[in-house]
Protein backbone atom coordinates (compact mmCIF):
# COMPACT_ATOMS: atom_id res chain seq x y z
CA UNK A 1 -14.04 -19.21 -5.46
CA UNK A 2 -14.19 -18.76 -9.45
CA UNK A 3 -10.55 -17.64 -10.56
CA UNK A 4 -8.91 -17.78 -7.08
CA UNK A 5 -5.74 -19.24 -6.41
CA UNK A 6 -5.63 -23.33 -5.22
CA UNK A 7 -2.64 -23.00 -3.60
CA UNK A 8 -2.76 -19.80 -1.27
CA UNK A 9 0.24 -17.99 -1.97
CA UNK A 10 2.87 -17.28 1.04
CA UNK A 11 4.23 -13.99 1.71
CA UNK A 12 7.17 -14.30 0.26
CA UNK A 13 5.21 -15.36 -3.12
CA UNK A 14 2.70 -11.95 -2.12
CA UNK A 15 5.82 -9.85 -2.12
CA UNK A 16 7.27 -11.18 -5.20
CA UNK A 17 3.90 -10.41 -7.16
CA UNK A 18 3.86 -6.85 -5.74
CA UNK A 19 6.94 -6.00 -7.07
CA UNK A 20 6.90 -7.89 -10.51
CA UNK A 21 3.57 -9.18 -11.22
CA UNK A 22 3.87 -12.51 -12.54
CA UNK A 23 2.43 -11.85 -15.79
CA UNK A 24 3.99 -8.53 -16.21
CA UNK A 25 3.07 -5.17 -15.33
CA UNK A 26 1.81 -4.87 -18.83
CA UNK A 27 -1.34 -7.72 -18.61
CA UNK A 28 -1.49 -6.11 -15.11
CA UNK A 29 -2.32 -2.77 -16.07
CA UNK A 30 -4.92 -3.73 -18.21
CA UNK A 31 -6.53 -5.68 -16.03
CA UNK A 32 -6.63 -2.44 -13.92
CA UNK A 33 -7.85 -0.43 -16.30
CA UNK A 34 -10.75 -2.89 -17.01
CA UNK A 35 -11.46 -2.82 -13.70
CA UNK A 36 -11.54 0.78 -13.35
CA UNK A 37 -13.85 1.68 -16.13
CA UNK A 38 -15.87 -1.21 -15.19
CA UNK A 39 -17.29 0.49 -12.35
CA UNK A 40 -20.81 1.52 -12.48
CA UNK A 41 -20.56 5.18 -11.43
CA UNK A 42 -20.08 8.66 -13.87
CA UNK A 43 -16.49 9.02 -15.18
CA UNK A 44 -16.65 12.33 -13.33
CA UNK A 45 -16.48 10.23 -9.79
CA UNK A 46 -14.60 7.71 -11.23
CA UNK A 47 -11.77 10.23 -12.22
CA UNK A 48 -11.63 12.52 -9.01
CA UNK A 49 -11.38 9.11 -7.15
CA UNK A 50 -7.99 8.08 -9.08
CA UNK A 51 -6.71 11.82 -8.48
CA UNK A 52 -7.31 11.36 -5.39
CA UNK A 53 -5.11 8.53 -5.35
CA UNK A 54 -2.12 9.04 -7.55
CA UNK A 55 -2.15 12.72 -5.48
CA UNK A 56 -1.46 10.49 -2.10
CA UNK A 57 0.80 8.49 -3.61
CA UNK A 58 3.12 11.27 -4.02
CA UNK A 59 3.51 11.78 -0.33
CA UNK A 60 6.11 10.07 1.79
CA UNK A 61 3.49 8.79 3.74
CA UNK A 62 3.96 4.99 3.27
CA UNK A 63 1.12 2.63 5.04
CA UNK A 64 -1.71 5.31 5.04
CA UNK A 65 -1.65 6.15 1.28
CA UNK A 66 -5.30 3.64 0.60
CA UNK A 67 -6.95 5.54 3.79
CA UNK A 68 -5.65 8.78 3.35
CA UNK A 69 -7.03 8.36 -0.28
CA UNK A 70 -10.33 7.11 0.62
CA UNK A 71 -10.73 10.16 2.47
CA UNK A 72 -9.96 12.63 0.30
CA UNK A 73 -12.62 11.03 -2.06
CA UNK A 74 -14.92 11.13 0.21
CA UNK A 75 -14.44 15.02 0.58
CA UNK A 76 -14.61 15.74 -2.94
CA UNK A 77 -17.41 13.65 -3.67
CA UNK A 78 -15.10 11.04 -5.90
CA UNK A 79 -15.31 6.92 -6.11
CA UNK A 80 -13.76 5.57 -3.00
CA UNK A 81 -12.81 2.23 -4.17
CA UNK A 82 -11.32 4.25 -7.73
CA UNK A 83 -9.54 5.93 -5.11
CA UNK A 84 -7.60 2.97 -3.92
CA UNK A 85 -7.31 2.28 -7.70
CA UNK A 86 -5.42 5.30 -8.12
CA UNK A 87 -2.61 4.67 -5.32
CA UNK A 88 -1.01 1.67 -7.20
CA UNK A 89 0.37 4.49 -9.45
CA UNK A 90 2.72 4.08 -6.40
CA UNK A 91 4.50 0.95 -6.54
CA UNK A 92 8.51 -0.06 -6.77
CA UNK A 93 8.97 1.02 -9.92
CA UNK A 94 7.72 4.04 -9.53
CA UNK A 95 8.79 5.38 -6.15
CA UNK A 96 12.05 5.88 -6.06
CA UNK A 97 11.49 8.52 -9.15
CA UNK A 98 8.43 9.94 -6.88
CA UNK A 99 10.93 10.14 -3.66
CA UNK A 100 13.55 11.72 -5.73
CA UNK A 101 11.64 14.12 -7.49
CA UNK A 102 9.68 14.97 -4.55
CA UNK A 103 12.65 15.63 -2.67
CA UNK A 104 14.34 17.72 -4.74
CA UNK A 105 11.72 19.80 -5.47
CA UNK A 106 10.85 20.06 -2.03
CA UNK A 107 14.45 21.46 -1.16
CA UNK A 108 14.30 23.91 -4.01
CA UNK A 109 10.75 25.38 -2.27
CA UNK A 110 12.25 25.51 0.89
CA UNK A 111 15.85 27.34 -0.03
CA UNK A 112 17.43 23.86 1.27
CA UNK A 113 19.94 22.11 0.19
CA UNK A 114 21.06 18.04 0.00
CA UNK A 115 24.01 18.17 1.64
CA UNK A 116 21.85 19.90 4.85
CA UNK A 117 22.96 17.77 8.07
CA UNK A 118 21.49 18.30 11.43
CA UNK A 119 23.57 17.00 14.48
CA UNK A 120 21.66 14.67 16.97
CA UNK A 121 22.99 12.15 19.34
CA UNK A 122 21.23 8.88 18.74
CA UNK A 123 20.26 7.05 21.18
CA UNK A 124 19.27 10.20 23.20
CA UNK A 125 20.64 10.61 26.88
CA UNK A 126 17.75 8.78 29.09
CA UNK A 127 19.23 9.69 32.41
CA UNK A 128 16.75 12.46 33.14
CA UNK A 129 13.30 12.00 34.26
CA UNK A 130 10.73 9.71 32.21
CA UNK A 131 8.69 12.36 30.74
CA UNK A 132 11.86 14.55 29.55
CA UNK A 133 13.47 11.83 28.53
CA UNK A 134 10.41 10.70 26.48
CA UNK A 135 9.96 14.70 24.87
CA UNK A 136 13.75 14.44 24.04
CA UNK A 137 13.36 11.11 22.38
CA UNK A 138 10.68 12.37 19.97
CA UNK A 139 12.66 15.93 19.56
CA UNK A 140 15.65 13.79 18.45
CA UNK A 141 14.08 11.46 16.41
CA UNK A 142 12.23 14.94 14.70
CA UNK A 143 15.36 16.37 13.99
CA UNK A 144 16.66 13.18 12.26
CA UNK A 145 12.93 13.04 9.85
CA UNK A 146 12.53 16.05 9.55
CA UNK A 147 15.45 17.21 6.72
CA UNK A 148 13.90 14.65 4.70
CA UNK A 149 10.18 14.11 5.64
CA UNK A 150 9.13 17.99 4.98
CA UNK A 151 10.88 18.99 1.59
CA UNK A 152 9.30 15.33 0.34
CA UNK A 153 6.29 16.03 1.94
CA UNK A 154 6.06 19.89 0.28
CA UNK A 155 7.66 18.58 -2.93
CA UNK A 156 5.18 15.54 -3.26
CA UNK A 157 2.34 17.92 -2.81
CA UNK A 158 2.78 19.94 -5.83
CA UNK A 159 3.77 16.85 -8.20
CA UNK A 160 0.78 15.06 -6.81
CA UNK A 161 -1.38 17.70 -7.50
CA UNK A 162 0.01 18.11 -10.88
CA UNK A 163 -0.15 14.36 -12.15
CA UNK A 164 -3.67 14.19 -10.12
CA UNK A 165 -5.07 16.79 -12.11
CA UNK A 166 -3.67 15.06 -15.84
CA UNK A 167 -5.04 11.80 -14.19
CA UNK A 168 -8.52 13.23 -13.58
CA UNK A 169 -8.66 14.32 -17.30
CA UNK A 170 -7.12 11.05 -18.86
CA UNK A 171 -8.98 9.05 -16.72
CA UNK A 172 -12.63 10.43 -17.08
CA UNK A 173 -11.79 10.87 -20.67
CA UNK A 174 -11.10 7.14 -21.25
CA UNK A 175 -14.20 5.95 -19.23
CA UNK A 176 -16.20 7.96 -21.17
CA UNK A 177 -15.18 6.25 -24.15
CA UNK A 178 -15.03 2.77 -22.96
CA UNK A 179 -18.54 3.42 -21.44
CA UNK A 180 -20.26 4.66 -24.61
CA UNK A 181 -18.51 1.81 -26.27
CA UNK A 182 -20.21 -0.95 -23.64
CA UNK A 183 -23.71 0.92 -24.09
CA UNK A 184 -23.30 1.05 -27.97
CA UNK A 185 -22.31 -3.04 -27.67
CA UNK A 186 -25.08 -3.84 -25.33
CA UNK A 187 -27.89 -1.60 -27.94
CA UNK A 188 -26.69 -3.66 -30.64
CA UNK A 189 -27.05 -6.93 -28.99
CA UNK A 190 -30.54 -6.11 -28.04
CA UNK A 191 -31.10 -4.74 -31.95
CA UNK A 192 -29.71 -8.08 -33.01
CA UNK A 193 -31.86 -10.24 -30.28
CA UNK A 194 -34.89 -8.16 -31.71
CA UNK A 195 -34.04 -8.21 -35.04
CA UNK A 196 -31.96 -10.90 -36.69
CA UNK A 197 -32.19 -9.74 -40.22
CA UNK A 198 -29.94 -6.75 -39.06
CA UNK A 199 -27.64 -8.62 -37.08
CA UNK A 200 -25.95 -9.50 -40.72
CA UNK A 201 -24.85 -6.01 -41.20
CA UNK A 202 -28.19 -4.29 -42.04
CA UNK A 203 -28.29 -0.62 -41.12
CA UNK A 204 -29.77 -0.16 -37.67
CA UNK A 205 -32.48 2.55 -37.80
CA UNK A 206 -33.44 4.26 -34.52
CA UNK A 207 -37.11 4.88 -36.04
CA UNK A 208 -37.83 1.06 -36.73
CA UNK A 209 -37.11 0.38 -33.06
């Protein structure tokens, strides 16, 4: 395939590009972005599909953030594939400022506070029967994710919603642009194919057309 890789990479290799792309996260996000605006839909979809991803990706719910995205674009009526776009906003640079903020804002909402401990005995006593001990398992394990799965959870709600929102503007503001800039190209290269003599800088006259 044009472009791929001759050597498939390993996972180790995967990994290592995931967390520091191997020509920088700079060349990366542009090739992103290219990609992004490159899709032939209105920036209005386009846009609601990246909010819809950089809103998941400020939940703690790692490994569903791509679906849970796709669906929430769906419901709205935004890109799906923008929406997967829009969860790489979520990567290892970025997350432990997304857990941390989330968190704290999340224990400020809720009247919480850090240093909030909850006693459990792990592993839980399995002496009872199989389907208590099973219910006390999954209370347990509750009470140990829950301090820290909920105020991240509420917490990551509001900032995603917040940064989803300057996203959608940003983003359908840009593809607008870079849009109208690829239709403008494309008129002119059919003006010049057309017409040579104004291909050397001539004024291009709708009317003549």
């Amino acid at each position: 395939m044009l472009f791929s890789r001759r050597d498939k990479a390993d996972f180790r290799q995967q990994l290592r590009d995931w967390v520091w792309p191997r020509r920088g996260w700079r060349r990366a996000g542009a090739y992103i972005w290219h990609r992004i605006a490159r899709i032939s839909e209105s920036p209005h979809r386009i846009a609601l599909g990246i909010a819809s991803g950089v809103f998941v990706s400020f939940t703690p719910f790692l490994g569903f953030h791509i679906l849970l995205a796709a669906l929430i674009a769906l419901i709205i009526k935004g890109h799906v594939l923008a929406s997967a776009f829009g969860t790489l906003i979520g990567n290892p640079v970025t997350f432990p400022m997304i857990w941390i903020g989330s968190y704290n804002l999340g224990i400020k909402l809720l009247g919480r506070v850090p240093s909030e401990t909850v006693t459990v005995t792990w592993p839980p006593d399995v002496s009872g029967p199989m389907l208590e001990s099973s219910a006390r398992t999954w209370h347990d394990l509750w009470h140990v994710v829950e301090p820290v799965l909920l105020p991240m959870t509420v917490g990551g709600c509001l900032l995603g919603l917040a940064f989803a929102t300057l996203s959608y503007y940003i983003t359908r503001v840009g593809v607008a642009a870079y849009q109208s800039r690829r239709r403008e190209l494309r008129f002119r290269r059919r003006v010049a194919l057309r017409h040579p003599e104004l291909a050397d800088g001539g004024d291009i006259d709708d009317r003549r057309l």
